[in-house]
Protein backbone atom coordinates (compact mmCIF):
# COMPACT_ATOMS: atom_id res chain seq x y z
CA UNK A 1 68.78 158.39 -67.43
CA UNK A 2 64.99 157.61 -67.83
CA UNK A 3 63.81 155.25 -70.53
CA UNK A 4 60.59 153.83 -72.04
CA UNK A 5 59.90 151.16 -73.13
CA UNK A 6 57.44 150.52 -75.75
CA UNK A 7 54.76 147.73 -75.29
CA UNK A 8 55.09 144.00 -75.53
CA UNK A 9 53.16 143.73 -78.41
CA UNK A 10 55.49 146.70 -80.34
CA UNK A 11 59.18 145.41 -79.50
CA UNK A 12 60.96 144.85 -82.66
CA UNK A 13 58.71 147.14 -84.78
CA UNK A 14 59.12 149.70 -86.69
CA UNK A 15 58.45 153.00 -84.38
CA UNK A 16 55.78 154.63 -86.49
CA UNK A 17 55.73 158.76 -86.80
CA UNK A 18 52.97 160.14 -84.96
CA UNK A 19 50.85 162.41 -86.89
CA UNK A 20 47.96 164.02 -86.58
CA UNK A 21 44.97 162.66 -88.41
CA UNK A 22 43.70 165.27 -91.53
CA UNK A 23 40.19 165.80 -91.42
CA UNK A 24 38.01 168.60 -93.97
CA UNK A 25 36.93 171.55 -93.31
CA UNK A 26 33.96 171.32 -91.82
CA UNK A 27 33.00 175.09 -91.53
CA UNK A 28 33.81 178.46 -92.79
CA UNK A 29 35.02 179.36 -89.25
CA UNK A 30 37.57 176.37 -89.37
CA UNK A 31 38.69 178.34 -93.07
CA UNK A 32 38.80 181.83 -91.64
CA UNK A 33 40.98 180.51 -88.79
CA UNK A 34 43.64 178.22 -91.11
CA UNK A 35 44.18 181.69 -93.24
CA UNK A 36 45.79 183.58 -90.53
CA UNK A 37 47.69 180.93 -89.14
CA UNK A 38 49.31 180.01 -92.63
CA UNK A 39 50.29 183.48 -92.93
CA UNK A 40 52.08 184.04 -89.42
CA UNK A 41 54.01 180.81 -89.96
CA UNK A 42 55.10 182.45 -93.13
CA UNK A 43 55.98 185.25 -91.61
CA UNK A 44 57.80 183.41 -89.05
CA UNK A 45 59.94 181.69 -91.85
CA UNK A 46 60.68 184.97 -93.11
CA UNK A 47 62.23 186.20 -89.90
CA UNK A 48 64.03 183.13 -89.49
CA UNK A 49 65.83 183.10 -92.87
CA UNK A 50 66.91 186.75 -92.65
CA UNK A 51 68.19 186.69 -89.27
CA UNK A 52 69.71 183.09 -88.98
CA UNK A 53 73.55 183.27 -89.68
CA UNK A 54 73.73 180.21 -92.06
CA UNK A 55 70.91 182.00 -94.18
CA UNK A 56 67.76 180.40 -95.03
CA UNK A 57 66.76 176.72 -95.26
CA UNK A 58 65.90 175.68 -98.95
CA UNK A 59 64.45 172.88 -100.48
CA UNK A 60 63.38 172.03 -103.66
CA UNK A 61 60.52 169.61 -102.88
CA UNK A 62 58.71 171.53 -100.37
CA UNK A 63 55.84 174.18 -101.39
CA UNK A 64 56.58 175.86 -97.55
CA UNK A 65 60.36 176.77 -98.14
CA UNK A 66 59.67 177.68 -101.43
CA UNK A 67 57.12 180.21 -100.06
CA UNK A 68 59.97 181.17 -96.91
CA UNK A 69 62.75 181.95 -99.53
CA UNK A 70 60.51 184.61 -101.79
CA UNK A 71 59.44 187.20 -99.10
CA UNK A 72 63.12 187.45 -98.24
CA UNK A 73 64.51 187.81 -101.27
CA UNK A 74 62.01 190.70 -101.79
CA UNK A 75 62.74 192.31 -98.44
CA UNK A 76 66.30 192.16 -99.39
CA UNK A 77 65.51 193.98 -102.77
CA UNK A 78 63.19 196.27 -101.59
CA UNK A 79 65.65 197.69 -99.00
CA UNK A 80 68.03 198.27 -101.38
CA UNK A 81 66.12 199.88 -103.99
CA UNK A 82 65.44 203.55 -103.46
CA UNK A 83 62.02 204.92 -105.16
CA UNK A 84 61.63 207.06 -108.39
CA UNK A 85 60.62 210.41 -108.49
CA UNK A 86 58.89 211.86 -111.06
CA UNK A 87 59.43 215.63 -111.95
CA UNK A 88 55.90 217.33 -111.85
CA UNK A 89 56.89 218.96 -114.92
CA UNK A 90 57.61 216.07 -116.87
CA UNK A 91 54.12 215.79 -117.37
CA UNK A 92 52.55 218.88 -119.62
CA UNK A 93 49.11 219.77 -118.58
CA UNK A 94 46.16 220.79 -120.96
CA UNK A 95 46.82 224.57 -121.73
CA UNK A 96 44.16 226.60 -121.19
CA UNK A 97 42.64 228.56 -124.01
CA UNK A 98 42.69 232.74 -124.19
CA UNK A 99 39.79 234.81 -123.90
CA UNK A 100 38.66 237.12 -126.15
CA UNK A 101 38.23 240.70 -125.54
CA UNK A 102 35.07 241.88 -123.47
CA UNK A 103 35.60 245.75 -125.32
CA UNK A 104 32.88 246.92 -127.44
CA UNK A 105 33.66 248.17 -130.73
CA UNK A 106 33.74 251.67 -130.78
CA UNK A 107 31.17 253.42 -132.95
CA UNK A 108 33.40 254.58 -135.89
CA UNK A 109 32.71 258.74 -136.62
CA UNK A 110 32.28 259.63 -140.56
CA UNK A 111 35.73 260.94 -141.73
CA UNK A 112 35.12 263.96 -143.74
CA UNK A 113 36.58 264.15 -147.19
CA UNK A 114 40.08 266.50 -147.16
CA UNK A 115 39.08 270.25 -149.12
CA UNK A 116 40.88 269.69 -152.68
CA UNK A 117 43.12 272.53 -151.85
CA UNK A 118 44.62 273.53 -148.80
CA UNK A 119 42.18 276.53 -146.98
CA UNK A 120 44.70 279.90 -146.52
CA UNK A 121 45.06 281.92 -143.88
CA UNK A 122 42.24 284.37 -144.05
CA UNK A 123 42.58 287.67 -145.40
CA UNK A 124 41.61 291.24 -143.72
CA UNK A 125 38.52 293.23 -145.44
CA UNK A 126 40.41 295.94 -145.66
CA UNK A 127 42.93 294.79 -147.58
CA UNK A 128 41.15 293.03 -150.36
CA UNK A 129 39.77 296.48 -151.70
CA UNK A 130 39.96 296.77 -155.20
CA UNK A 131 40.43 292.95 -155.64
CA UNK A 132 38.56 290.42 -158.74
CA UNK A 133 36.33 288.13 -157.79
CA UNK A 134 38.85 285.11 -158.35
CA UNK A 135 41.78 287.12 -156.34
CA UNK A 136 39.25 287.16 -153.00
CA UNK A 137 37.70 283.90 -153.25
CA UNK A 138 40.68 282.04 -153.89
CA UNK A 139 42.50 284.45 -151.26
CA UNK A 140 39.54 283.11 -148.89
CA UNK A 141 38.20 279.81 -149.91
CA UNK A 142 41.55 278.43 -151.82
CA UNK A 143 42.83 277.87 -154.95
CA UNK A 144 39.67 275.26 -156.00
CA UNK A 145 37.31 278.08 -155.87
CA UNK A 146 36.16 280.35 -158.36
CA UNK A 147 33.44 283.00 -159.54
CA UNK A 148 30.91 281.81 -161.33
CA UNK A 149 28.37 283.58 -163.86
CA UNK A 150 24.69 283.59 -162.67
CA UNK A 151 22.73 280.73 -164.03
CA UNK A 152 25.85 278.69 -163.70
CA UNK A 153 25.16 274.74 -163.00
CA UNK A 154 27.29 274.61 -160.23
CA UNK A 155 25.21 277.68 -158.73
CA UNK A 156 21.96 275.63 -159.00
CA UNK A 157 20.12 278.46 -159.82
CA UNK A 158 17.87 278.02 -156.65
CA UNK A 159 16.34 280.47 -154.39
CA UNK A 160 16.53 281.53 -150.93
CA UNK A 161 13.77 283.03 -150.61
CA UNK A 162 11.99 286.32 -151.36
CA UNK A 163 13.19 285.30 -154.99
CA UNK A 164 16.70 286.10 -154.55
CA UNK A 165 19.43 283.85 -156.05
CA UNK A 166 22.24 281.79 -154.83
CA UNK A 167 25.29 284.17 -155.24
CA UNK A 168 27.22 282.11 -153.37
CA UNK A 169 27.73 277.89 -152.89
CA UNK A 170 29.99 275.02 -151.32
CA UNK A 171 29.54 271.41 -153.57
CA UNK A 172 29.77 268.67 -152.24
CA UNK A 173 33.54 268.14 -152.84
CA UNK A 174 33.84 271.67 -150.94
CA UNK A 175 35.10 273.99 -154.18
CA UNK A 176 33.29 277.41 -153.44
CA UNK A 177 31.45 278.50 -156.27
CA UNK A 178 30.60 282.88 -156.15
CA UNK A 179 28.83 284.76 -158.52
CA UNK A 180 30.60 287.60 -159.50
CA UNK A 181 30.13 291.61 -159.90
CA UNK A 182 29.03 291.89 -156.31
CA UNK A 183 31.96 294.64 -155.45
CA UNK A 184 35.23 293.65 -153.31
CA UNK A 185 33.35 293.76 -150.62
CA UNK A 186 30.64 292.44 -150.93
CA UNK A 187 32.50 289.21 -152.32
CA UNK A 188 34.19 288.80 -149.30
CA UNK A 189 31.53 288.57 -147.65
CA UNK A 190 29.96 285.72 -149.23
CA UNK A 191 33.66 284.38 -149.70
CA UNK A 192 33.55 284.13 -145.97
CA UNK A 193 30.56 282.92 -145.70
CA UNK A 194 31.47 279.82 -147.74
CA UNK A 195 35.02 279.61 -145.75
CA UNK A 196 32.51 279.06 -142.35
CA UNK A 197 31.09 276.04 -144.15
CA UNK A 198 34.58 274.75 -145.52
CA UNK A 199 35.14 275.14 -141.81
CA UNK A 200 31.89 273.44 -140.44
CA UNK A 201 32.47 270.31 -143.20
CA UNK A 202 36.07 270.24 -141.72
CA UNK A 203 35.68 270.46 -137.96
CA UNK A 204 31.58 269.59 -137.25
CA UNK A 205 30.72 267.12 -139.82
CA UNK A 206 29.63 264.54 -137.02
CA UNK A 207 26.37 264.69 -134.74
CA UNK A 208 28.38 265.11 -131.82
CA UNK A 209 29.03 268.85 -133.25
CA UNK A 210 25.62 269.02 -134.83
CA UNK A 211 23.78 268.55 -131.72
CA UNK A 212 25.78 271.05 -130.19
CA UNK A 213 24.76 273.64 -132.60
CA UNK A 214 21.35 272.43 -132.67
CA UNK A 215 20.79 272.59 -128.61
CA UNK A 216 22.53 276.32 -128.70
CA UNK A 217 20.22 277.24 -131.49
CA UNK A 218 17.10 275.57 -129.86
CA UNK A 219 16.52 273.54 -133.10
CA UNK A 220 16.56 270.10 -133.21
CA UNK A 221 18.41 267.64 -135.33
CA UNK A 222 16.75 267.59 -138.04
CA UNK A 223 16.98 271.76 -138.84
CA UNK A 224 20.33 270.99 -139.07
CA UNK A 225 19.99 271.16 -142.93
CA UNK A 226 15.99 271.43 -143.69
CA UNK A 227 13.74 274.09 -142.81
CA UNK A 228 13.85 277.78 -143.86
CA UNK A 229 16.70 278.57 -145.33
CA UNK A 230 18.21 281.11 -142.68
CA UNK A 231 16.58 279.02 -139.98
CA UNK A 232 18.77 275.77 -140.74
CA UNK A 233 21.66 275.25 -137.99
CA UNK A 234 24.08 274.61 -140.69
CA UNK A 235 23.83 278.38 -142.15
CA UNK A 236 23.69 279.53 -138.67
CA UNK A 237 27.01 278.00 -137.75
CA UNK A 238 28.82 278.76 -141.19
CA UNK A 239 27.52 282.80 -140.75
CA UNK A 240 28.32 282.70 -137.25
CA UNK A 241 31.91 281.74 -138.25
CA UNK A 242 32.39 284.44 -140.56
CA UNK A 243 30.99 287.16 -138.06
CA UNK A 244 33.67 285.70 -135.77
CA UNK A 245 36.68 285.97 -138.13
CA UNK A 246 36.03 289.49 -139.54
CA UNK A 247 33.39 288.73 -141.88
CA UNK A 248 30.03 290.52 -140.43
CA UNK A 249 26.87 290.42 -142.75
CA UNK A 250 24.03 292.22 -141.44
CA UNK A 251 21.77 289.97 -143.48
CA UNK A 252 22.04 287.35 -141.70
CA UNK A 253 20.03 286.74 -138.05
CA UNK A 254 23.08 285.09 -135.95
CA UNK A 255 21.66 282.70 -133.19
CA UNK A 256 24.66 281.49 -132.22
CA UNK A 257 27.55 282.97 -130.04
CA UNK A 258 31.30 282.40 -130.79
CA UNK A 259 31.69 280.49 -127.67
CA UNK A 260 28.71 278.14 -128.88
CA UNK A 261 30.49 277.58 -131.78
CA UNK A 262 33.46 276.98 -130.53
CA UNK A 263 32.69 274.95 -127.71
CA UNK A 264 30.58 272.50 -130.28
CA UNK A 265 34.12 272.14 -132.25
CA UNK A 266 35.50 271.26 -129.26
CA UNK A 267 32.95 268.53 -128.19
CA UNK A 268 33.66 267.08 -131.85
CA UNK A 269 37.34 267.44 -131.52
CA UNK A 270 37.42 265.28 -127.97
CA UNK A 271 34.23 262.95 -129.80
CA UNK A 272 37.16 262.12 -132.26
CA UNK A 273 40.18 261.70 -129.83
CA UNK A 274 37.95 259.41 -127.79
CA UNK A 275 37.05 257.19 -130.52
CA UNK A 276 40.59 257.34 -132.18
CA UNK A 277 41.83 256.23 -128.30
CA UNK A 278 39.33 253.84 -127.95
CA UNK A 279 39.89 252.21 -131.39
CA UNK A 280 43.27 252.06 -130.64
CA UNK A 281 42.76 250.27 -127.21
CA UNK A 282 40.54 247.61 -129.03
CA UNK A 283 42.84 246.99 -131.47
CA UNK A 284 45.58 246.61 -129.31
CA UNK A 285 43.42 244.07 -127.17
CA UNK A 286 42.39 242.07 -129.85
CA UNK A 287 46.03 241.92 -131.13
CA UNK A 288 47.22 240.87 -127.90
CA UNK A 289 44.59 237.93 -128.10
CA UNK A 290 45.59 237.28 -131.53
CA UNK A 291 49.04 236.46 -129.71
CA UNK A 292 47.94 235.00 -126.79
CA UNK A 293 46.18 232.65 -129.24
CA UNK A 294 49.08 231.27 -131.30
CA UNK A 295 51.00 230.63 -128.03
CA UNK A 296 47.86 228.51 -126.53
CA UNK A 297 48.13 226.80 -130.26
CA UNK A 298 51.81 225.75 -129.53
CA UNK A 299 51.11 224.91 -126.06
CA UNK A 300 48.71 222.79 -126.68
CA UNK A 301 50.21 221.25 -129.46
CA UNK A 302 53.09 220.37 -127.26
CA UNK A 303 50.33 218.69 -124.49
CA UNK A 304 48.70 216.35 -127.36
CA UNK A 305 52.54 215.07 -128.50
CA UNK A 306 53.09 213.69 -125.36
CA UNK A 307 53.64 209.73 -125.22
């Protein structure tokens, strides 16, 4: 066995620790440096308490086992602690709001009013030989119309032309007004006349069935109703209509064809189904947004009651 043996001058004193003298800091290098070594002795406490079979060292006067015991305890927690998941719909996001319709309003087509009685099926020539004035026009025009004496208001007394007077007339709420003692015959003819614009208020009463007439006739719009009396489009169409149901007046100069007349009824007929489709269509899209609408409302309702 090897001994030492302390100094003359030492024997029977106290041994003294050795330590190493504490000095400051003298740089920021020296500080950079202390900072990572303070941390791997830490660590190296750590490792030493968890895997030592006594457990960890404690103290309760030193600031270093104090700092040894913490990171283990939290290691130990940690690993035994499995993470929460949160539900991606647990959160409600900010609904989005509907958007309106992009359809234009369709361009609504004048309704014309319904004929105060409903117009009969039209008579033969023939057989209304012999007939009153009130049998044929009501026979033709309905049960509204009725013969009226010349000079009659509802006859307006106006001319035609050449001085000859109105013997025949549709007002405005389309009751056929006739003067009477013009013969069987010729009261049919006039009767029939007025049926053709019953007919024309009924089935062309828009400009899609105006211009129609007015292009087959060479006219423009506006003859539709002005201009010389047997000129305008709308006597054109209403004579053409008797000619082509049975009632033939040589008086009048037809311009129109009953395949021009019929194929303008027929432009007004789809003009109506396409609006009444298209109306329909932008109803339905602005009810649907309507709906839409109120759900967004709830929705969002829902997102702003969230804690």
């Amino acid at each position: 066995m090897v001994t030492r043996t302390s100094p003359p001058s030492q024997r029977g004193a106290a041994p003294r620790p050795i330590t190493a003298a504490l000095r400051p800091l003298s740089s920021r290098a020296d500080a950079r440096l202390v900072a990572p070594v303070v941390a791997l002795l830490l660590c190296a406490a750590t490792v030493a308490g968890c895997s030592s079979p006594a457990g960890p060292a404690t103290s309760t006067g030193g600031t270093a086992a104090s700092a040894s015991v913490v990171p283990a305890q939290a290691a130990r927690a940690s690993a035994g602690r499995q993470p929460t998941r949160v539900s991606p719909s647990a959160t409600i996001t900010a609904p989005a709001a509907p958007r309106p319709p992009t359809l234009p309003r369709p361009t609504p087509l004048h309704s014309p009013p319904r004929p105060p009685a409903p117009l009969p099926a039209i008579p033969a020539r023939a057989s209304v030989a012999g007939w009153s004035c009130d049998q044929v026009v009501r026979a033709v025009n309905g049960t509204s119309a009725r013969c009226a004496d010349a000079g009659d208001p509802s006859l307006r007394a106006q001319t035609v032309g050449d001085g000859e007077s109105t013997v025949g007339l549709t007002d405005e709420q389309q009751v056929v007004h006739v003067q009477p003692g013009l013969g069987s015959t010729d009261t049919y003819l006039v009767a029939m006349h007025e049926r053709g614009h019953q007919e024309l208020r009924q089935r062309c009463d828009t400009w899609v069935c105006g211009d129609a007439l007015a292009r087959a006739t060479g006219s423009s719009r506006g003859a539709w109703s002005s201009g010389p009396y047997f000129a305008r489009v709308v006597e054109a169409g209403a004579s053409t209509w008797a000619r082509c149901h049975g009632g033939d007046n040589p008086r009048y100069g037809y311009r129109l064809s009953c395949e021009d007349l019929e194929a303008a009824f027929a432009a007004e007929a789809r003009a109506r189904e396409d609006q009444r489709r298209e109306q329909a269509e932008y109803d339905a899209a602005w009810a649907r947004y309507r709906e839409a609408y109120e759900q967004y409302r709830r929705d969002y309702d829902a997102y702003a009651a969230q804690p």
